[in-house]
Protein backbone atom coordinates (compact mmCIF):
# COMPACT_ATOMS: atom_id res chain seq x y z
CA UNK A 1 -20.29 -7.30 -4.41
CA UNK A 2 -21.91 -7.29 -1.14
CA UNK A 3 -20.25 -10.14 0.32
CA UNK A 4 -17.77 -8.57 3.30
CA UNK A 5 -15.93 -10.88 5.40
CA UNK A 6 -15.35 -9.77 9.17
CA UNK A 7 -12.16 -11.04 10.92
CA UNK A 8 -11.65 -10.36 14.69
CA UNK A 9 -9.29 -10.99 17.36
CA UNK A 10 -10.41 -11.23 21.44
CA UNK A 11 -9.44 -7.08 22.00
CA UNK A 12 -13.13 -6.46 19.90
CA UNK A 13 -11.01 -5.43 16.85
CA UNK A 14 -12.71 -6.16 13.48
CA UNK A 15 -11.52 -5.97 10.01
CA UNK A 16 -14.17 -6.15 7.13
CA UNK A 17 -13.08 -7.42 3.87
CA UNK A 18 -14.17 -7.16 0.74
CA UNK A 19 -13.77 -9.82 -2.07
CA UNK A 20 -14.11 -7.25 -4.67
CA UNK A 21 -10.47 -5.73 -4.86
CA UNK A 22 -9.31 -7.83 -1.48
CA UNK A 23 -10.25 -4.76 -0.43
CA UNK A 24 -9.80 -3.80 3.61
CA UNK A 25 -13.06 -1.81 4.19
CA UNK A 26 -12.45 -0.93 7.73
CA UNK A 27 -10.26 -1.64 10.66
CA UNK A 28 -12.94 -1.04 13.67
CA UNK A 29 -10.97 -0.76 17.12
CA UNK A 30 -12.54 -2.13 20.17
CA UNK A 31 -12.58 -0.66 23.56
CA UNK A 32 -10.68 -3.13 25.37
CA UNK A 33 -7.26 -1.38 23.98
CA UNK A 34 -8.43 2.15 23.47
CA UNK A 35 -11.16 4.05 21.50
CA UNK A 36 -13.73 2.46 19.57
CA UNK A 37 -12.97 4.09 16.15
CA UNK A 38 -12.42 2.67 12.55
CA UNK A 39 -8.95 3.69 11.64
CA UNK A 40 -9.48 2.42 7.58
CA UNK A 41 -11.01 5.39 5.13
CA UNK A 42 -13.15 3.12 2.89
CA UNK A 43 -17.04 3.50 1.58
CA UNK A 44 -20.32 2.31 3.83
CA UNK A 45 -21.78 0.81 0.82
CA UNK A 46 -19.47 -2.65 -0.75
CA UNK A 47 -21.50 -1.49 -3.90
CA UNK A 48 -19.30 2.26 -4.03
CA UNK A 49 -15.86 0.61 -4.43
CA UNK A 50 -16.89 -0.27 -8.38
CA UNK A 51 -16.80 3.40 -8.60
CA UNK A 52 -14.00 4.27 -6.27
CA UNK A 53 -10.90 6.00 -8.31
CA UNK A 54 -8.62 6.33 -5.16
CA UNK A 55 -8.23 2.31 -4.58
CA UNK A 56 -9.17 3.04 -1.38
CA UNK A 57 -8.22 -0.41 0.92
CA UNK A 58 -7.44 -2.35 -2.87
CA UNK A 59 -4.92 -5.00 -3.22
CA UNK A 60 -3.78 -3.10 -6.24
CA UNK A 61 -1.66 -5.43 -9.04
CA UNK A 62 -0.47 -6.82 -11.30
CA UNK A 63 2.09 -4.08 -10.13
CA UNK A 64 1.39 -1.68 -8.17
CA UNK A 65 2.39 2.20 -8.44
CA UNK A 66 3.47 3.64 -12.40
CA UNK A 67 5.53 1.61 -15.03
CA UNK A 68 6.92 4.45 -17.41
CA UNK A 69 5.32 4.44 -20.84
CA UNK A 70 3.44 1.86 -20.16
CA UNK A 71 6.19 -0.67 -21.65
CA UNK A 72 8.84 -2.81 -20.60
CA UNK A 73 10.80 -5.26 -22.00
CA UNK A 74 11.28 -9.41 -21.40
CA UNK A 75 13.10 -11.77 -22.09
CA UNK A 76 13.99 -10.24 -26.00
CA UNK A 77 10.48 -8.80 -26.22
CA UNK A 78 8.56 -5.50 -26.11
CA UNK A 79 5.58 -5.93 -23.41
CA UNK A 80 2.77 -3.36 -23.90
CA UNK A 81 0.34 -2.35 -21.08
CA UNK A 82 -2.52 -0.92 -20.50
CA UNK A 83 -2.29 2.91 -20.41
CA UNK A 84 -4.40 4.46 -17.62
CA UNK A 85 -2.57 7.83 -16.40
CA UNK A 86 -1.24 9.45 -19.52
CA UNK A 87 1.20 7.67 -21.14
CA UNK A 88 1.96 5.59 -18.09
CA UNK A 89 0.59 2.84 -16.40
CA UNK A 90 -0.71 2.66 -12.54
CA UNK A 91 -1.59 0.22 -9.99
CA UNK A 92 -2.18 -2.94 -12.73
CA UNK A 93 -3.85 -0.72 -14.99
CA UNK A 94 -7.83 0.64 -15.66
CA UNK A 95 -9.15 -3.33 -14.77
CA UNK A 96 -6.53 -4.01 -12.52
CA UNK A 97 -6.86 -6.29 -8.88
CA UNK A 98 -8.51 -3.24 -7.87
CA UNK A 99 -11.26 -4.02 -9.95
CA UNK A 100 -11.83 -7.86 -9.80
CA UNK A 101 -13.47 -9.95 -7.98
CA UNK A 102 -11.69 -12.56 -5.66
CA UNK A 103 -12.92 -16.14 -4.41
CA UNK A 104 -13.15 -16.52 -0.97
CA UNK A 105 -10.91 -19.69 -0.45
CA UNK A 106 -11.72 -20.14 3.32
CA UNK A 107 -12.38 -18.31 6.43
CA UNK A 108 -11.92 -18.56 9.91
CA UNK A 109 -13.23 -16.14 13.02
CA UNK A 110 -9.25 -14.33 12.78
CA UNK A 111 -8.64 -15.19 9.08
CA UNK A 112 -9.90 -15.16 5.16
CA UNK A 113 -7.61 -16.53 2.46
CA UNK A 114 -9.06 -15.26 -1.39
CA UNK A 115 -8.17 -16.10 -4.72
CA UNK A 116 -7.57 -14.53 -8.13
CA UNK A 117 -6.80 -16.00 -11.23
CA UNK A 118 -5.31 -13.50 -13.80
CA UNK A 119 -5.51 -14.93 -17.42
CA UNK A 120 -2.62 -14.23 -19.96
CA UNK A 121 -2.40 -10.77 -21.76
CA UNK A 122 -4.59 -9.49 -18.84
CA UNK A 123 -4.16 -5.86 -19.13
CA UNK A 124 -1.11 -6.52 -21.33
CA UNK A 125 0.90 -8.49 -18.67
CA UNK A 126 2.33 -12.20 -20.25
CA UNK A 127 1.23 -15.41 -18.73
CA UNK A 128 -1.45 -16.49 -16.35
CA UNK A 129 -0.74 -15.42 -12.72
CA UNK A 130 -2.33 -17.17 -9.94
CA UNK A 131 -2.37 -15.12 -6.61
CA UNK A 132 -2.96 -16.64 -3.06
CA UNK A 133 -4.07 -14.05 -0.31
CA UNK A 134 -4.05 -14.47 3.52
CA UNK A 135 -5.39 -11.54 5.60
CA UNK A 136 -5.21 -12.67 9.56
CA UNK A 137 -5.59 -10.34 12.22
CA UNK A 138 -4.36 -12.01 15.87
CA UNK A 139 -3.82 -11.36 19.39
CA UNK A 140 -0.92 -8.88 18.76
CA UNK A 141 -3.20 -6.65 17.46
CA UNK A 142 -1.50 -7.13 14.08
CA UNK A 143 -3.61 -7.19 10.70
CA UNK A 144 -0.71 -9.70 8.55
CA UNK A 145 -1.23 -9.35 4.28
CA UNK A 146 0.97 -12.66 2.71
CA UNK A 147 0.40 -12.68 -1.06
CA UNK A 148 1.99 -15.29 -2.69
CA UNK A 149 2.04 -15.82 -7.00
CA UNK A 150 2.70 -18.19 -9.28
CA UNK A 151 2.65 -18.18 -13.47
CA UNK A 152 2.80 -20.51 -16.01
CA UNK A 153 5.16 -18.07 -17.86
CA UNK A 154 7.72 -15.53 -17.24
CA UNK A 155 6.24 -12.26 -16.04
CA UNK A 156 6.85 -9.30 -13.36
CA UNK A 157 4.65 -8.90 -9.83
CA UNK A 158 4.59 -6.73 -6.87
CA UNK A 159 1.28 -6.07 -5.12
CA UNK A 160 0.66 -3.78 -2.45
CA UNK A 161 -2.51 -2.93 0.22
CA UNK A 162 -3.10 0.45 -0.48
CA UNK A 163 -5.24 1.20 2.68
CA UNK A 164 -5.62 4.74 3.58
CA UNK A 165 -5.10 5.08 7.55
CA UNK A 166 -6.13 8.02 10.08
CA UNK A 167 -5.55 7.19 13.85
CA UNK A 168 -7.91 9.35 14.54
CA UNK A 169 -11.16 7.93 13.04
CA UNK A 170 -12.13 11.41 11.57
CA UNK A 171 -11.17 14.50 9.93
CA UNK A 172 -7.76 15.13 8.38
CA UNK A 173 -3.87 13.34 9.48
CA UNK A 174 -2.02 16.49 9.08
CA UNK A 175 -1.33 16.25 13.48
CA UNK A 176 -0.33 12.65 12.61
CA UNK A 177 3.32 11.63 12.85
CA UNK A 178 5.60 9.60 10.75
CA UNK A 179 8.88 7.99 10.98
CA UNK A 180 10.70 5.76 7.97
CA UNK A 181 13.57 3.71 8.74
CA UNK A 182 14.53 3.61 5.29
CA UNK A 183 17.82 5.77 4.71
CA UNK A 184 17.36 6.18 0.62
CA UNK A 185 14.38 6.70 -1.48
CA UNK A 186 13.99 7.16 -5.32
CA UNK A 187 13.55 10.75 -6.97
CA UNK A 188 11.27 11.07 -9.86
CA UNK A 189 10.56 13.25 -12.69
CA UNK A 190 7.27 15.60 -13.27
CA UNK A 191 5.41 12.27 -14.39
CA UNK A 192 5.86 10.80 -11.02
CA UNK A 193 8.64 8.20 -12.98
CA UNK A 194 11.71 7.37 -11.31
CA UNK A 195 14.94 9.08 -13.00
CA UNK A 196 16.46 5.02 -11.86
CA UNK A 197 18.58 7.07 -8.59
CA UNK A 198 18.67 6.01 -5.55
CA UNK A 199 19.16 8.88 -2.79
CA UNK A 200 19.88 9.40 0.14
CA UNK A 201 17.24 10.75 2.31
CA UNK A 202 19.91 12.94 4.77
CA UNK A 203 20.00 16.56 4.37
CA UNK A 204 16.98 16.74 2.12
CA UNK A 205 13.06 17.10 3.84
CA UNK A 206 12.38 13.28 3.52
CA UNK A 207 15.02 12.44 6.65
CA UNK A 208 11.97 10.87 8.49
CA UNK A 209 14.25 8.92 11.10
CA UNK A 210 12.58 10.64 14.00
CA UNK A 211 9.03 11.56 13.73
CA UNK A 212 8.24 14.13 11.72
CA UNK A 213 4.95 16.07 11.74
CA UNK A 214 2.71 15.55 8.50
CA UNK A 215 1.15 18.68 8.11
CA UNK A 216 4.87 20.74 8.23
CA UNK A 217 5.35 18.18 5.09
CA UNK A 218 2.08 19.52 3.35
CA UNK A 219 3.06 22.86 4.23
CA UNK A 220 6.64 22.33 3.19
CA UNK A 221 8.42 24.55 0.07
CA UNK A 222 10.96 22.13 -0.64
CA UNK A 223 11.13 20.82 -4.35
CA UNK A 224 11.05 17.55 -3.31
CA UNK A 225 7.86 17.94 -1.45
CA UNK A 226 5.72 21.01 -3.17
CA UNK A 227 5.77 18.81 -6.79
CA UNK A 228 3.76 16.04 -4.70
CA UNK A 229 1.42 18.92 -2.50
CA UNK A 230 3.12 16.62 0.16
CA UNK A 231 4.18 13.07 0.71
CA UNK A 232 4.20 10.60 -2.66
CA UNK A 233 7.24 9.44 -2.27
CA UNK A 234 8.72 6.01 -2.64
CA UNK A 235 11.91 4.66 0.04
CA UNK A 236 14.30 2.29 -0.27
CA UNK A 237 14.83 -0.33 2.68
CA UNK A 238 16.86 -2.52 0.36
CA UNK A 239 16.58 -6.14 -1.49
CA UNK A 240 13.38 -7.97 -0.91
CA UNK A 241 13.20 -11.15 1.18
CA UNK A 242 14.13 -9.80 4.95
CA UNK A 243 11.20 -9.02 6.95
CA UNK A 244 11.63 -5.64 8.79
CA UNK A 245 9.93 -2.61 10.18
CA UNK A 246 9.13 -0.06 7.56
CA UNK A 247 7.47 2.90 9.01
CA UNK A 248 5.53 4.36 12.30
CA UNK A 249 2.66 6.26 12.20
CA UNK A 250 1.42 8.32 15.16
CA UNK A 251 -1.49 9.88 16.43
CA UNK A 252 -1.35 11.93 19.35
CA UNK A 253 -4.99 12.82 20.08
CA UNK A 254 -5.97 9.05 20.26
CA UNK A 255 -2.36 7.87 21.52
CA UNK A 256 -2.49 5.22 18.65
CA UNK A 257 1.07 3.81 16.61
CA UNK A 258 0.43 1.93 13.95
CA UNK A 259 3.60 0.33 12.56
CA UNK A 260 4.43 -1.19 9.11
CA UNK A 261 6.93 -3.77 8.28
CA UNK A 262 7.31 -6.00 4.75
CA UNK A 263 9.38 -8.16 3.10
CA UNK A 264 9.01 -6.01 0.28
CA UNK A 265 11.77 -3.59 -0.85
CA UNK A 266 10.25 -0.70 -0.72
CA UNK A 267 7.25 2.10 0.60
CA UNK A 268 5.23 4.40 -0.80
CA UNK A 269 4.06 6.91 1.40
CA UNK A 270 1.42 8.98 0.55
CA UNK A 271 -0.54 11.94 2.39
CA UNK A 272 -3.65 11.44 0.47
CA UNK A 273 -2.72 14.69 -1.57
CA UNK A 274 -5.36 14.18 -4.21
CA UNK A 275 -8.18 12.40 -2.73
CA UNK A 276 -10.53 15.58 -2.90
CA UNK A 277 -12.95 15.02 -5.71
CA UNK A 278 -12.49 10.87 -5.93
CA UNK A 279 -14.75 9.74 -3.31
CA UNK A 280 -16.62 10.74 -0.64
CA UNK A 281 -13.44 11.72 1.49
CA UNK A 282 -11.12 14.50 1.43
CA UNK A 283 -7.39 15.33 0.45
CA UNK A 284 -5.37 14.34 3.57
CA UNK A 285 -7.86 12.69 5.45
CA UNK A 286 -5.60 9.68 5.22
CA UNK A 287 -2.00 7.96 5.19
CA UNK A 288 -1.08 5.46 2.88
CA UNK A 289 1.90 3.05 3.72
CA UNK A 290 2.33 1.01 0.86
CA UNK A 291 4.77 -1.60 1.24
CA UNK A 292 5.66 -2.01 -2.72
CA UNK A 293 8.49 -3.23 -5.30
CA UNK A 294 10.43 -0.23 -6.48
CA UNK A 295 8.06 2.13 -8.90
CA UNK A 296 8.74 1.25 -12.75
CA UNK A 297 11.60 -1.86 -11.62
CA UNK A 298 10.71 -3.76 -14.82
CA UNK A 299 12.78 -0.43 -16.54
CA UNK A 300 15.23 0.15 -13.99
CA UNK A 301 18.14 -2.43 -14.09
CA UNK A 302 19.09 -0.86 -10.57
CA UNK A 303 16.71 -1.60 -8.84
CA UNK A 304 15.02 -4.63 -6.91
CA UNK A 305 13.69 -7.06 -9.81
CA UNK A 306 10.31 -8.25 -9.36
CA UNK A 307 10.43 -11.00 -12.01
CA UNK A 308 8.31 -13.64 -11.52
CA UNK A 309 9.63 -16.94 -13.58
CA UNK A 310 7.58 -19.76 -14.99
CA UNK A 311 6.75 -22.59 -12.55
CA UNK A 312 8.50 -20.50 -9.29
CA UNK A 313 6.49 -18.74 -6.68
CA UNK A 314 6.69 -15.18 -5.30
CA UNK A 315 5.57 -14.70 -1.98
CA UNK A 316 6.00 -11.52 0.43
CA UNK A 317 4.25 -10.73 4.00
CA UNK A 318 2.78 -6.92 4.86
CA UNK A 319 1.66 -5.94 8.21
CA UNK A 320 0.03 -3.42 10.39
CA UNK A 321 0.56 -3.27 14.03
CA UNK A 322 -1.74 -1.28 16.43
CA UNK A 323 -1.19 -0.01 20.29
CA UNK A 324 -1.71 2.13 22.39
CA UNK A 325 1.28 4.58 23.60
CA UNK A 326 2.24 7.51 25.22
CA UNK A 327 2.41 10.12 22.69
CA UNK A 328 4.31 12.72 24.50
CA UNK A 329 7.16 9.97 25.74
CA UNK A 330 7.59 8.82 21.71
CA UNK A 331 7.71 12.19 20.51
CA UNK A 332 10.16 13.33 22.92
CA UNK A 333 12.54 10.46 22.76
C-alpha cells in the first residue's frame, strides 16, 4: 500500500495516486496559477485508507451509491449482494473497488493508467469485470477520470471518483458555492432509496442554477434538505453518452472554480454531512461531486440502465477543471 503515483502538469500542480482504491490522495496546487494548497481531503499515511470508512478519493464500484435491498434482478434471475448499510447495499459493497488493490498498467510524468480484475460472484455481482483506468492531469489544469469495463457475462456497472474537495485547503466548505446544471434530480425515501421519480428541481431548495451558498443548504429547514443534514442528493442531467458540464464549485476566499462534467447520467452531491467520526476530518470539511449512474438503476426501469453485456465495453470520462476567477464578478452575474 505505499506505492503513490504523482502526476503533474507544467503550472506545479500534482496529483498523488494511490493504487489501493485508485484512490486520488491529493490535488496539490502550484503557485504559478494561485495558492499553493491541496484542494483533495485524503489521509498523510497510504497505510490509513485500509481503515478509511468515508471512501475518501476511492474509485468506488462495482456500483457506486445504494442498490435497495441489496437485490436486483437479470436476465430471469434473482442477483443477491453484499449487504453493507442495513438492508441495502453501498458503493460495491464492504470489499468493494474501494478496498482493492489496482495494478499500475503504465505511467507517464501527466498520466497513470491501473487495472482491476473483478472475479465472478465478487461481492455477489455475476461475471468477471475487467476495468481499465486513465487518470491524466494536462495543461488545462484539468484532472480527466476515463473508466472503461468489460465482462465475460451480463452484469450492471457505474463507477464514480468519490473525492472530497475544499477550495480552500482547510477548515470547513460551508462559504463554498455551488451551481448544478441539471434541471431534475431523484427523491428518495428515509433509507436514502430512490421512490423511481424523477423531479424537477424548480420551486423546491435544490434549484442550484445560479450559485447557491452551501452553508444556507446545511442550515436549510426544508424536507428535502434537513433528512440529509444538507446536500446528499442525486441530479439528473439525462441519458449517458454526451459529455457535458455537471456542476461548479466556488470558493471565494481563494478565488478557485472547480468544474465537473461526465458522460455519466447523473451527480451525487454531497456536503460531507457525516464525515465526523470516520476519519481524521470533519463533517463538511468537504464537497463531493460524484459523477454516477442513477442510485439503485438496476431496480428502476425509469431510469438510465447501466447494464453491462457480455463481450461489449462500457466506457465513460469524469473531469475536474481548476482556475482561478473573480469571485465577486461570478457571484454577481
Amino acid at each position: 500500500m505505499s506505492d503513490v503515483v504523482k502526476i503533474r502538469n507544467a503550472y506545479g500542480d500534482c496529483v498523488s495516486i494511490l493504487p489501493y482504491g485508485a484512490t486520488l490522495q491529493s490535488w496539490e496546487l502550484g503557485t504559478a496559477m494561485g495558492p499553493d494548497i491541496n484542494i483533495l481531503l485524503g489521509h498523510p499515511e497510504p497505510a490509513s485508507y485500509a481503515l478509511d470508512r468515508a471512501y475518501l478519493g476511492a474509485l468506488v464500484g462495482r456500483y457506486s451509491n445504494r442498490i435497495a435491498n441489496g437485490r436486483f434482478s437479470l436476465g430471469g434471475r434473482e442477483i443477491t449482494l453484499n449487504r453493507n448499510e442495513g438492508m441495502h447495499h453501498l458503493h460495491g459493497g464492504e470489499e468493494g473497488f474501494h478496498r482493492r488493490h489496482w495494478n499500475i498498467a503504465g505511467t507517464t510524468d501527466s498520466s497513470v493508467d491501473l487495472r482491476l480484475v473483478s472475479p465472478a460472484a465478487d461481492q455477489g455481482y455475476p461475471g468477471e469485470l475487467v476495468i481499465d483506468a486513465h487518470y491524466e492531469l494536462d495543461e488545462s489544469r484539468t484532472l480527466t477520470i476515463r473508466w472503461q469495463a468489460t465482462t465475460d457475462a451480463d452484469t450492471v456497472v457505474g463507477l464514480t471518483s468519490h473525492g472530497y474537495f475544499n477550495l480552500a485547503g482547510q477548515g470547513d466548505i460551508l462559504d463554498h458555492h455551488l451551481q448544478v446544471t441539471a434541471a431534475h434530480y431523484t427523491p428518495v425515501n428515509s433509507d436514502m432509496i430512490p421512490t423511481g421519480e424523477i423531479r424537477t428541481v424548480a420551486g423546491t431548495p435544490l434549484d442550484l442554477s445560479r450559485f447557491t451558498r452551501l452553508g444556507d443548504l446545511v442550515a436549510s429547514q426544508a424536507p428535502e434538505l434537513r433528512q440529509c443534514s444538507g446536500l446528499d442528493h442525486n441530479f439528473a442531467h439525462g441519458g449517458p453518452g454526451r459529455f457535458k458540464e455537471q456542476a461548479r464549485l466556488l470558493c471565494p476566499a481563494t478565488d478557485l472554480l472547480l468544474t465537473a462534467s461526465s458522460t455519466l447520467p447523473g451527480l451525487q452531491c454531497y456536503t460531507g454531512n457525516h464525515l465526523q467520526g470516520l476519519g481524521t476530518h470533519g463533517s463538511y470539511e468537504g464537497v463531493c461531486l460524484e459523477p454516477q449512474y442513477y442510485p439503485d438503476s438496476p431496480n428502476q426501469p425509469r431510469f438510465p440502465s447501466p447494464l453491462l453485456r457480455a463481450g461489449e465495453t462500457m466506457q465513460h470520462t469524469i473531469s475536474y477543471r481548476i482556475e482561478q476567477v473573480d469571485s465577486v464578478q461570478l457571484l454577481c452575474s
